[in-house]
N, C-alpha and C. Protein backbone atom coordinates (compact mmCIF):
# COMPACT_ATOMS: atom_id res chain seq x y z
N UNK A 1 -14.81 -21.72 -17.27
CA UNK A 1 -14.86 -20.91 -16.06
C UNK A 1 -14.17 -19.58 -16.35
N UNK A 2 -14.71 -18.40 -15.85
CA UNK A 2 -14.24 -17.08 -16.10
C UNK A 2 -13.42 -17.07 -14.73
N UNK A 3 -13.02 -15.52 -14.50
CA UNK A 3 -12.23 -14.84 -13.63
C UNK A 3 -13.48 -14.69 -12.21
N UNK A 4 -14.50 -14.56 -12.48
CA UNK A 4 -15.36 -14.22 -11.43
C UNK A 4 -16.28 -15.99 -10.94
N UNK A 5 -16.28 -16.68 -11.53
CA UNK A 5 -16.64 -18.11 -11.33
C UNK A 5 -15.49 -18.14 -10.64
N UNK A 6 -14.26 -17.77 -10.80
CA UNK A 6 -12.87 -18.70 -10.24
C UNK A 6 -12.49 -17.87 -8.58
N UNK A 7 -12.90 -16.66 -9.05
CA UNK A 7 -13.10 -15.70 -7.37
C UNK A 7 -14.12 -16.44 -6.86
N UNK A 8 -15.19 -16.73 -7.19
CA UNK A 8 -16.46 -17.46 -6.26
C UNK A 8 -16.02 -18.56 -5.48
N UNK A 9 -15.25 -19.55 -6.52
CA UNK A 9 -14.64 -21.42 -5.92
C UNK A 9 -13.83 -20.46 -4.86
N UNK A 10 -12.67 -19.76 -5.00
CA UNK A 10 -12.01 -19.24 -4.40
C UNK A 10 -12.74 -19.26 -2.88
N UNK A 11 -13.86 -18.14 -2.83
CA UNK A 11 -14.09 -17.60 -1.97
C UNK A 11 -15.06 -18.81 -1.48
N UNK A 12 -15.20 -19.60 -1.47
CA UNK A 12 -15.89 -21.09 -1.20
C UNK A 12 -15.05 -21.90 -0.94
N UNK A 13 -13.99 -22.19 -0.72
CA UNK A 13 -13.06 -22.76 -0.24
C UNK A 13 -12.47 -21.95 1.02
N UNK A 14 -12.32 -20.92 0.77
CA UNK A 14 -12.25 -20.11 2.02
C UNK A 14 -13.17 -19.51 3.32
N UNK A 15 -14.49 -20.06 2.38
CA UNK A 15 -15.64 -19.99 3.36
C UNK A 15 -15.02 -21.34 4.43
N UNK A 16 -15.46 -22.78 3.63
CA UNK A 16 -15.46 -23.90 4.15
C UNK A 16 -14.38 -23.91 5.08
N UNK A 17 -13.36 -23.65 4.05
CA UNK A 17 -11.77 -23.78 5.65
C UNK A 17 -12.56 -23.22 7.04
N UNK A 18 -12.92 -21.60 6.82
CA UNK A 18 -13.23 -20.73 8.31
C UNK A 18 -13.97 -21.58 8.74
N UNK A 19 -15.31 -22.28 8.02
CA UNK A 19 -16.37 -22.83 9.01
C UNK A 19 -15.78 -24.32 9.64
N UNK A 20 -14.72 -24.72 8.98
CA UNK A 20 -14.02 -25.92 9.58
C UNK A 20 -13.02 -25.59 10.96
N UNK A 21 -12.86 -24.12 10.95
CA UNK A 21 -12.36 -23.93 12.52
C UNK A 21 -12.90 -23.86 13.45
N UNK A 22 -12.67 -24.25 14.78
CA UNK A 22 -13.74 -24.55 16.07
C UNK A 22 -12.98 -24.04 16.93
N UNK A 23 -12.79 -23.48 17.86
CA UNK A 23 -13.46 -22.24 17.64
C UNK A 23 -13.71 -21.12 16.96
N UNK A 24 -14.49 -20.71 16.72
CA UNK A 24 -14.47 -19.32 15.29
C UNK A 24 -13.09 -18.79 15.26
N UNK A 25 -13.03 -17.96 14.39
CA UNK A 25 -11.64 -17.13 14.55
C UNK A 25 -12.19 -15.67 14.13
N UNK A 26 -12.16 -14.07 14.17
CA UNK A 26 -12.16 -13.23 13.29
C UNK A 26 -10.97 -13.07 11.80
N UNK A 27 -11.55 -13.16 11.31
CA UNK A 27 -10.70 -12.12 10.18
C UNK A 27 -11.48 -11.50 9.22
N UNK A 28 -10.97 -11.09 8.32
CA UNK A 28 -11.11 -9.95 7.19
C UNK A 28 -10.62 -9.86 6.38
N UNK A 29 -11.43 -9.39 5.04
CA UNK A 29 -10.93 -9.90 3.90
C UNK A 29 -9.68 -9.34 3.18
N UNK A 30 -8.99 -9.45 3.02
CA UNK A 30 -7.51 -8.93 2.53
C UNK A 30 -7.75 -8.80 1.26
N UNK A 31 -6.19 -7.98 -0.15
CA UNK A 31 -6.50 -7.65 -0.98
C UNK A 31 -6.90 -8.91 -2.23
N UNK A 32 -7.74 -8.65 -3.07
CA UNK A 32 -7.75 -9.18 -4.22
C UNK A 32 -6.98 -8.74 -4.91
N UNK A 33 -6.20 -9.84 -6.05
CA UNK A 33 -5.57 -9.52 -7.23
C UNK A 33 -5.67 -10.00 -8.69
N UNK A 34 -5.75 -9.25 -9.49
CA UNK A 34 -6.31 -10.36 -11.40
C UNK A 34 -4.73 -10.31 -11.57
N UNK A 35 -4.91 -11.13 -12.14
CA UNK A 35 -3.10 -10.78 -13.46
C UNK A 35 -4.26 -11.24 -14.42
N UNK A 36 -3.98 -11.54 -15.72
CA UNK A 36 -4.11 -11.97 -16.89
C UNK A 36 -5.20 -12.95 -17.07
N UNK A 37 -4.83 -13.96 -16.24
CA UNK A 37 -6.01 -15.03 -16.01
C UNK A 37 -6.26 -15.88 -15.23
N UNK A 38 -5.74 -15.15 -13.56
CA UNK A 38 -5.94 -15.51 -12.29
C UNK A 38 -6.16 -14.97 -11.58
N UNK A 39 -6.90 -15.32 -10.57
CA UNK A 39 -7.16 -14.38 -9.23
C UNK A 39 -6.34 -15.14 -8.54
N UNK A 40 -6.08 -14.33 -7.00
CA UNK A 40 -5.75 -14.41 -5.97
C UNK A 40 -6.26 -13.26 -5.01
N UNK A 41 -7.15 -14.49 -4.08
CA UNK A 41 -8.11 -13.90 -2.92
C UNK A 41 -7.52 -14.30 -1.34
N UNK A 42 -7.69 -13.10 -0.70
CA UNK A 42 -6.77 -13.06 0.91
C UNK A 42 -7.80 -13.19 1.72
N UNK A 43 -7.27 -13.64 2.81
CA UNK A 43 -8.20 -13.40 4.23
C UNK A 43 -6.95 -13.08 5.60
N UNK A 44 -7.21 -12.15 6.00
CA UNK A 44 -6.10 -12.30 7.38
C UNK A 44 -6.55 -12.34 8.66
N UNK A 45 -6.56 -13.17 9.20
CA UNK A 45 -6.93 -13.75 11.00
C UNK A 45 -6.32 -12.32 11.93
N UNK A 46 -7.15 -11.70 12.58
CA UNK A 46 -7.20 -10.87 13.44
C UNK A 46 -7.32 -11.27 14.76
N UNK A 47 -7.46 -13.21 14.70
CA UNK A 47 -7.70 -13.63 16.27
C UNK A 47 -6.17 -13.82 16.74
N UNK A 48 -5.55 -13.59 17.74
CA UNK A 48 -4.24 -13.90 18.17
C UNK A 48 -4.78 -15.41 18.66
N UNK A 49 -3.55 -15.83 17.85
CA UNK A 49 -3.38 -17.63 17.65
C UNK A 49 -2.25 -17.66 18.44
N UNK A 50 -1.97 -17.80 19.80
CA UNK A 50 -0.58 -18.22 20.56
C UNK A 50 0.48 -19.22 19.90
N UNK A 51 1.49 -18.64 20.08
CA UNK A 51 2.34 -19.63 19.48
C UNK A 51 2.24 -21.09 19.81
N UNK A 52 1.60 -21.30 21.21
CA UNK A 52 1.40 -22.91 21.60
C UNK A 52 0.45 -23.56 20.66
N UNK A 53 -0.80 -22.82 20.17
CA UNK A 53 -1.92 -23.23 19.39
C UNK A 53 -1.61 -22.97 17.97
N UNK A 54 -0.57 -22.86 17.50
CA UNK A 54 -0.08 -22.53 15.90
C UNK A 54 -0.26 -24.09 15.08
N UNK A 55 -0.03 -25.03 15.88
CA UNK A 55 0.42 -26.49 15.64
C UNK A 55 -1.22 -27.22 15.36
N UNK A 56 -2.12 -26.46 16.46
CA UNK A 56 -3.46 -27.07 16.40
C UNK A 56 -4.02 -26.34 15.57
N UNK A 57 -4.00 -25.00 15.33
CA UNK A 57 -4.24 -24.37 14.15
C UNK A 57 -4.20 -24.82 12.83
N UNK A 58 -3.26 -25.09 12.63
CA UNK A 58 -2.55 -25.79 11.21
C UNK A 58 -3.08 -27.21 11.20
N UNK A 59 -3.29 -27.72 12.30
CA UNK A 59 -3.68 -29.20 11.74
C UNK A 59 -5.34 -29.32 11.95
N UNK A 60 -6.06 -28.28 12.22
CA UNK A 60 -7.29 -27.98 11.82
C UNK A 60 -7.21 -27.81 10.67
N UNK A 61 -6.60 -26.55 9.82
CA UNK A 61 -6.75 -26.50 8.24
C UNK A 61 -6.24 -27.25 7.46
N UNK A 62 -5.26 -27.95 8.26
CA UNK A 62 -4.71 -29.01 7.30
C UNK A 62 -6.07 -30.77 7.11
N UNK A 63 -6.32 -30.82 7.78
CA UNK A 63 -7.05 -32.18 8.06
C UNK A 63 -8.24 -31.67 7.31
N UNK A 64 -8.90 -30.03 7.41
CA UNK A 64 -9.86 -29.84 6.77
C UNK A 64 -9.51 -29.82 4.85
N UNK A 65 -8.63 -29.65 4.64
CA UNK A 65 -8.32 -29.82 3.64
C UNK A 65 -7.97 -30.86 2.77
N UNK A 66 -7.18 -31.91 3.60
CA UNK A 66 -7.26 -33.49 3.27
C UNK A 66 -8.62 -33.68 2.62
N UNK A 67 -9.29 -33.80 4.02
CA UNK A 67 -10.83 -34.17 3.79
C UNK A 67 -11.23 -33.44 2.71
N UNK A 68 -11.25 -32.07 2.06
CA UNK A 68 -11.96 -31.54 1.19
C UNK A 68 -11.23 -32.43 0.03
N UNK A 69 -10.34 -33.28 -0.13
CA UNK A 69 -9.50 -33.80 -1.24
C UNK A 69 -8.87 -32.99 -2.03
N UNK A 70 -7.97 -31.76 -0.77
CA UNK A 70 -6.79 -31.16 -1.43
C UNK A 70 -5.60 -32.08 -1.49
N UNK A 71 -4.93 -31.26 -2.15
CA UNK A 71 -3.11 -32.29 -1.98
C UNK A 71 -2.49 -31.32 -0.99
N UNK A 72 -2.00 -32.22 -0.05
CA UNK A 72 -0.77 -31.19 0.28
C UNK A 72 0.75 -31.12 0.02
N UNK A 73 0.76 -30.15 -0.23
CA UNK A 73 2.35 -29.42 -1.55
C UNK A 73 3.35 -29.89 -0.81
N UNK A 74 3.60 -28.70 0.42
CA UNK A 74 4.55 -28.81 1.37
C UNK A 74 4.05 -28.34 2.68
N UNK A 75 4.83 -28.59 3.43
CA UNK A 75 4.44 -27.62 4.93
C UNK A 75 5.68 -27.32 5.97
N UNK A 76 5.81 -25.62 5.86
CA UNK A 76 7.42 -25.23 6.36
C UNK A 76 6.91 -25.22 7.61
N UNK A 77 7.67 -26.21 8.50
CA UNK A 77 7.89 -26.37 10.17
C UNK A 77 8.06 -25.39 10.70
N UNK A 78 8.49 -24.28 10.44
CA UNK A 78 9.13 -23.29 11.38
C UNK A 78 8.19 -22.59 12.58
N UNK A 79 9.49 -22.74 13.66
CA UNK A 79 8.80 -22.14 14.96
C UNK A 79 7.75 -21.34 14.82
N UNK A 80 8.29 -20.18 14.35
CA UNK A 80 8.02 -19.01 14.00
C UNK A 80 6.15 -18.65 12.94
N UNK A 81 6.88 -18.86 11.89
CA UNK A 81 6.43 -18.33 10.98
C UNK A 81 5.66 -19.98 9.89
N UNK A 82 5.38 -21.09 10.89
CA UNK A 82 5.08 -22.03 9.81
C UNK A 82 3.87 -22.04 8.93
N UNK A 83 3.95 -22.97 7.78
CA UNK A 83 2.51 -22.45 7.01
C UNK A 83 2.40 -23.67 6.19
N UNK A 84 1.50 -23.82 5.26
CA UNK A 84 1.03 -25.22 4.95
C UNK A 84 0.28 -24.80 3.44
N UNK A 85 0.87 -25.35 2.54
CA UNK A 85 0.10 -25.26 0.94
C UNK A 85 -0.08 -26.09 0.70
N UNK A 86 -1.29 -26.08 -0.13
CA UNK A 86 -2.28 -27.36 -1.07
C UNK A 86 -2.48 -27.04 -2.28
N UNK A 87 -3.16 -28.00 -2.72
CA UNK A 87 -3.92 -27.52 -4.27
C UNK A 87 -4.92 -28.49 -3.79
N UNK A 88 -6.44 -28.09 -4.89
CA UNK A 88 -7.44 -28.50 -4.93
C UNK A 88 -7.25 -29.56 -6.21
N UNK A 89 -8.30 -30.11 -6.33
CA UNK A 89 -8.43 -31.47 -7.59
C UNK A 89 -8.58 -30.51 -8.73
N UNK A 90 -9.32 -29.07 -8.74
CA UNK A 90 -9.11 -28.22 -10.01
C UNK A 90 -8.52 -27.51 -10.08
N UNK A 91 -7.05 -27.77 -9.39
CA UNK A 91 -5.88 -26.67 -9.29
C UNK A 91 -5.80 -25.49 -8.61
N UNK A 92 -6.64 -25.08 -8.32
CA UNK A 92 -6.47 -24.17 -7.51
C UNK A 92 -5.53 -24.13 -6.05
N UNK A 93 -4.36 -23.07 -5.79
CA UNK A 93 -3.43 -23.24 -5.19
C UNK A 93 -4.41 -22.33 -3.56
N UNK A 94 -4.32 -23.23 -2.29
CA UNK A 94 -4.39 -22.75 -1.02
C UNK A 94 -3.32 -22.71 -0.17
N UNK A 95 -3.22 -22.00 0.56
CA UNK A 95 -1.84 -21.74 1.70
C UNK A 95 -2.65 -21.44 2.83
N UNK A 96 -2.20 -21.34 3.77
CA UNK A 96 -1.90 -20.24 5.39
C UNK A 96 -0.38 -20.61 5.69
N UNK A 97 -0.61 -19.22 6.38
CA UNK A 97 0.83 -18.87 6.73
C UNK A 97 1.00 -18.29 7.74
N UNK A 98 1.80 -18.34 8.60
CA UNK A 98 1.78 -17.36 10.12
C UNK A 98 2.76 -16.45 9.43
N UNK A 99 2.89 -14.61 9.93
CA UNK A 99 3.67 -14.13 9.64
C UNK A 99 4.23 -13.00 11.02
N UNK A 100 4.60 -12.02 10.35
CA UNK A 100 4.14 -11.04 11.61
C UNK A 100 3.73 -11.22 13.18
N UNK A 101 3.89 -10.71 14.14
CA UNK A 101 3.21 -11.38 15.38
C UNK A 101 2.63 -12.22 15.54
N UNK A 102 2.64 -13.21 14.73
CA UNK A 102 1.91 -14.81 14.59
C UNK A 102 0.59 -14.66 14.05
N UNK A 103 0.67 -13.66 12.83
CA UNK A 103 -0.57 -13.68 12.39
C UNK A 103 -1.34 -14.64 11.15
N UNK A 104 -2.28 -15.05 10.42
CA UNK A 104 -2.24 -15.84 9.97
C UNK A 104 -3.10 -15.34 8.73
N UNK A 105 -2.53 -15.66 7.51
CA UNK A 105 -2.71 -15.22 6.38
C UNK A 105 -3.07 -16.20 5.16
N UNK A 106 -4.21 -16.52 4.81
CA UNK A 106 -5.37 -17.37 3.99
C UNK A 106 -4.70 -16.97 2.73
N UNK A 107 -4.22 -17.86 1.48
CA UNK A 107 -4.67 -17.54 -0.22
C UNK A 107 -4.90 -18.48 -0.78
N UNK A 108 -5.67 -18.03 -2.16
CA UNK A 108 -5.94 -19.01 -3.26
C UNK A 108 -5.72 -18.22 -4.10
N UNK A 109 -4.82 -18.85 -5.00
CA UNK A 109 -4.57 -18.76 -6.31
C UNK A 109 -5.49 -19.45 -7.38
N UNK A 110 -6.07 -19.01 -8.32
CA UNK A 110 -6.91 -19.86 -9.61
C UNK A 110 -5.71 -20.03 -10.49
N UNK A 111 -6.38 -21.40 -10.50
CA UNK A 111 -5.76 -21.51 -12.28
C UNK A 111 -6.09 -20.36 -13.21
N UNK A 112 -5.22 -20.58 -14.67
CA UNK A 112 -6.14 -19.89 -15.44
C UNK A 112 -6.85 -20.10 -15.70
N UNK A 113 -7.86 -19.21 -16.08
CA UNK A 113 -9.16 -19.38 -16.74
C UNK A 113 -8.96 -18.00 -17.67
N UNK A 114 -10.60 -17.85 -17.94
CA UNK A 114 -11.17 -17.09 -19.12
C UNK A 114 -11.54 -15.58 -18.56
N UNK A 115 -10.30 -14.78 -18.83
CA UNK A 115 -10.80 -13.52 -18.57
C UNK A 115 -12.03 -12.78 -18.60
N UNK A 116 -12.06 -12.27 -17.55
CA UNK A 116 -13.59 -11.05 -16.71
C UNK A 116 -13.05 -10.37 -16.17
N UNK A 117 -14.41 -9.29 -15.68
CA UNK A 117 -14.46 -8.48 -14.90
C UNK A 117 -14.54 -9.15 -13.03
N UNK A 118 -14.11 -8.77 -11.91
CA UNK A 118 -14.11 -9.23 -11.02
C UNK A 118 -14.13 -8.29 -9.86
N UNK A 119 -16.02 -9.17 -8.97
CA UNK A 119 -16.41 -8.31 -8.26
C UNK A 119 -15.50 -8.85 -6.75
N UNK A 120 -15.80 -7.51 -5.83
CA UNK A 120 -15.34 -7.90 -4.24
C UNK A 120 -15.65 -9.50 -3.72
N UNK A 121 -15.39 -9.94 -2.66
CA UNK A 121 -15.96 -10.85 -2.18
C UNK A 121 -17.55 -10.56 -1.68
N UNK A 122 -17.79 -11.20 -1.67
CA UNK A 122 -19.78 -10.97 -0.88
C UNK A 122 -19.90 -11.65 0.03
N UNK A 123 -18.91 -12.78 0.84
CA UNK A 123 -19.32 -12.74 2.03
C UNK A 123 -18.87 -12.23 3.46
N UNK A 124 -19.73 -11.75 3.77
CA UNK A 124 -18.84 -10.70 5.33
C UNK A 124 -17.68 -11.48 6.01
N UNK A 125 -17.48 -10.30 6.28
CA UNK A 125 -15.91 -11.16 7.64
C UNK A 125 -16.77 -11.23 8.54
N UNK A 126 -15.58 -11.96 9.18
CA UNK A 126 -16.19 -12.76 10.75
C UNK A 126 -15.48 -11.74 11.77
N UNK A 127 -15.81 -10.75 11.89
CA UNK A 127 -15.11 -9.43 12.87
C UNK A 127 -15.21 -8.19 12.35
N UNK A 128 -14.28 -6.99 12.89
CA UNK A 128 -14.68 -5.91 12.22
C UNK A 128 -13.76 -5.79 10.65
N UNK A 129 -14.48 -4.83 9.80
CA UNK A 129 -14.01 -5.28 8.63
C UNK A 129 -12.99 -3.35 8.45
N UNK A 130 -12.25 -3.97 8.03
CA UNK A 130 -11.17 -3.02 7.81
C UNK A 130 -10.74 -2.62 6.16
N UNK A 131 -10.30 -1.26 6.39
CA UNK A 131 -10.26 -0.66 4.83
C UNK A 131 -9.11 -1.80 4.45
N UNK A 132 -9.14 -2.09 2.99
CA UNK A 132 -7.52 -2.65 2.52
C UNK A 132 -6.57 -2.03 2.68
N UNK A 133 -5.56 -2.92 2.90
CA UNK A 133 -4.10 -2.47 3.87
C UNK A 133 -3.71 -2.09 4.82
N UNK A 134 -5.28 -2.15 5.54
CA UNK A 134 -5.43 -1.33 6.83
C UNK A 134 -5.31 -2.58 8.09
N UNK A 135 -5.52 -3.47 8.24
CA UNK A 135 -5.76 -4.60 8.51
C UNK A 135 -4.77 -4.64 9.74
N UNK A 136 -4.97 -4.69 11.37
CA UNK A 136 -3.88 -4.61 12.39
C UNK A 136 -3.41 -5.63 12.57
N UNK A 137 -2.44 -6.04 13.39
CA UNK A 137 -2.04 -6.94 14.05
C UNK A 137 -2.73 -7.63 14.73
N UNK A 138 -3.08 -9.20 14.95
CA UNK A 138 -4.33 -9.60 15.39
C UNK A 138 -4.01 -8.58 17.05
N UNK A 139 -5.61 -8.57 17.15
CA UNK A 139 -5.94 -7.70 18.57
C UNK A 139 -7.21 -8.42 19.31
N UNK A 140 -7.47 -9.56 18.27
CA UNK A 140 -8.59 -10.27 19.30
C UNK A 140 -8.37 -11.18 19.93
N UNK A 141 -8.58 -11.27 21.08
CA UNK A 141 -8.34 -12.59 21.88
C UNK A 141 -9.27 -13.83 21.91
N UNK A 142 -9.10 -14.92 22.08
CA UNK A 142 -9.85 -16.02 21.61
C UNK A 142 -9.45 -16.52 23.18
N UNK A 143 -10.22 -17.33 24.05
CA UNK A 143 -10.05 -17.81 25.28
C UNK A 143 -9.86 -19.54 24.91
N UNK A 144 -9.89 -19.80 23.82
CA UNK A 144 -9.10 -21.49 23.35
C UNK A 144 -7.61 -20.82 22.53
N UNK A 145 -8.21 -20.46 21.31
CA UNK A 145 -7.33 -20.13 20.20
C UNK A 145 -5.56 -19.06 20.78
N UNK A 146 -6.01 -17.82 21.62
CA UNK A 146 -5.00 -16.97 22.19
C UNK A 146 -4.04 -17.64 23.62
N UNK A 147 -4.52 -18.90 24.26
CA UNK A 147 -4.34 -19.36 25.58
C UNK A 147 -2.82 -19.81 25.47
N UNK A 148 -2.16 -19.47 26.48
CA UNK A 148 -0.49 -19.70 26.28
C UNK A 148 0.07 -21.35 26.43
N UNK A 149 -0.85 -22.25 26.90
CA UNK A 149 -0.46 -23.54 27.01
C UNK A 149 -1.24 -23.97 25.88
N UNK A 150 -0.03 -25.20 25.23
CA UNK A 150 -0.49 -25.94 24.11
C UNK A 150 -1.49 -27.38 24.54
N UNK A 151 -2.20 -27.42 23.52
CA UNK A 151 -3.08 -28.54 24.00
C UNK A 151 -2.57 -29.93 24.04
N UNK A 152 -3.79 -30.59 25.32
CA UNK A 152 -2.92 -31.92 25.92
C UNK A 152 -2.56 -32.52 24.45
């Protein structure tokens, strides 16, 4: 597997997570990075996730990830800012993370592999798509996902 096979799994794992959330969410694709003989590919949630729905959030991506037969690493509790890492059966490292105004921030790390050249992602965001680094504070509201009471 090269650098651009390992952006693809990447970006296929990050497809599957989004399509495993119900209700949709927006986000957009955040920066890519190579070192030597890994990528690491972003996505950042632009839907405001209420702090009550952070818990159902997380155990959507988390359960979707079980099921995909990730491991899960660890998962920091915090009020605030909690977040949840895995690895896949071919190593590949996944996270989310709440940060910032409770925003929520997608990665995968590749193993190494066999150095390439490495194109953008190719599949669209799910909202408007923003220059890199440009990326706001979520500003979309979701009428499940943004709602101030946590679910029964």
């Amino acid at each position: 597997m090269n650098m651009q096979q390992a952006a693809e799994r990447a970006d296929a794992m990050l497809d599957a997570t989004f399509e495993a959330i119900v209700p949709r969410v927006h986000w957009a694709h955040d920066t890519t990075t190579t070192h030597t003989c890994d990528v690491i590919r972003r996505r950042t949630v632009t839907t405001v996730v209420s702090e009550q729905r952070r818990g159902s959030f997380l155990g959507v991506v988390q359960r979707h990830w079980e099921k995909s037969g990730y491991k899960i690493k660890s998962v920091r509790q915090d009020q605030e800012m909690p977040a949840i890492y895995a690895v896949s059966p071919e190593g590949f490292q996944i996270r989310i993370l709440f940060g910032y105004k409770g925003q929520a921030f997608f990665q995968v790390a590749t193993p190494c592999v066999t150095k390439s050249p490495v194109t953008d992602p190719t599949t669209p965001a799910n909202g408007p798509a923003y220059p890199l680094g440009r990326i706001p504070a979520p500003n979309i509201r979701s009428a499940f996902w943004s709602a101030p009471a946590p679910l029964p």
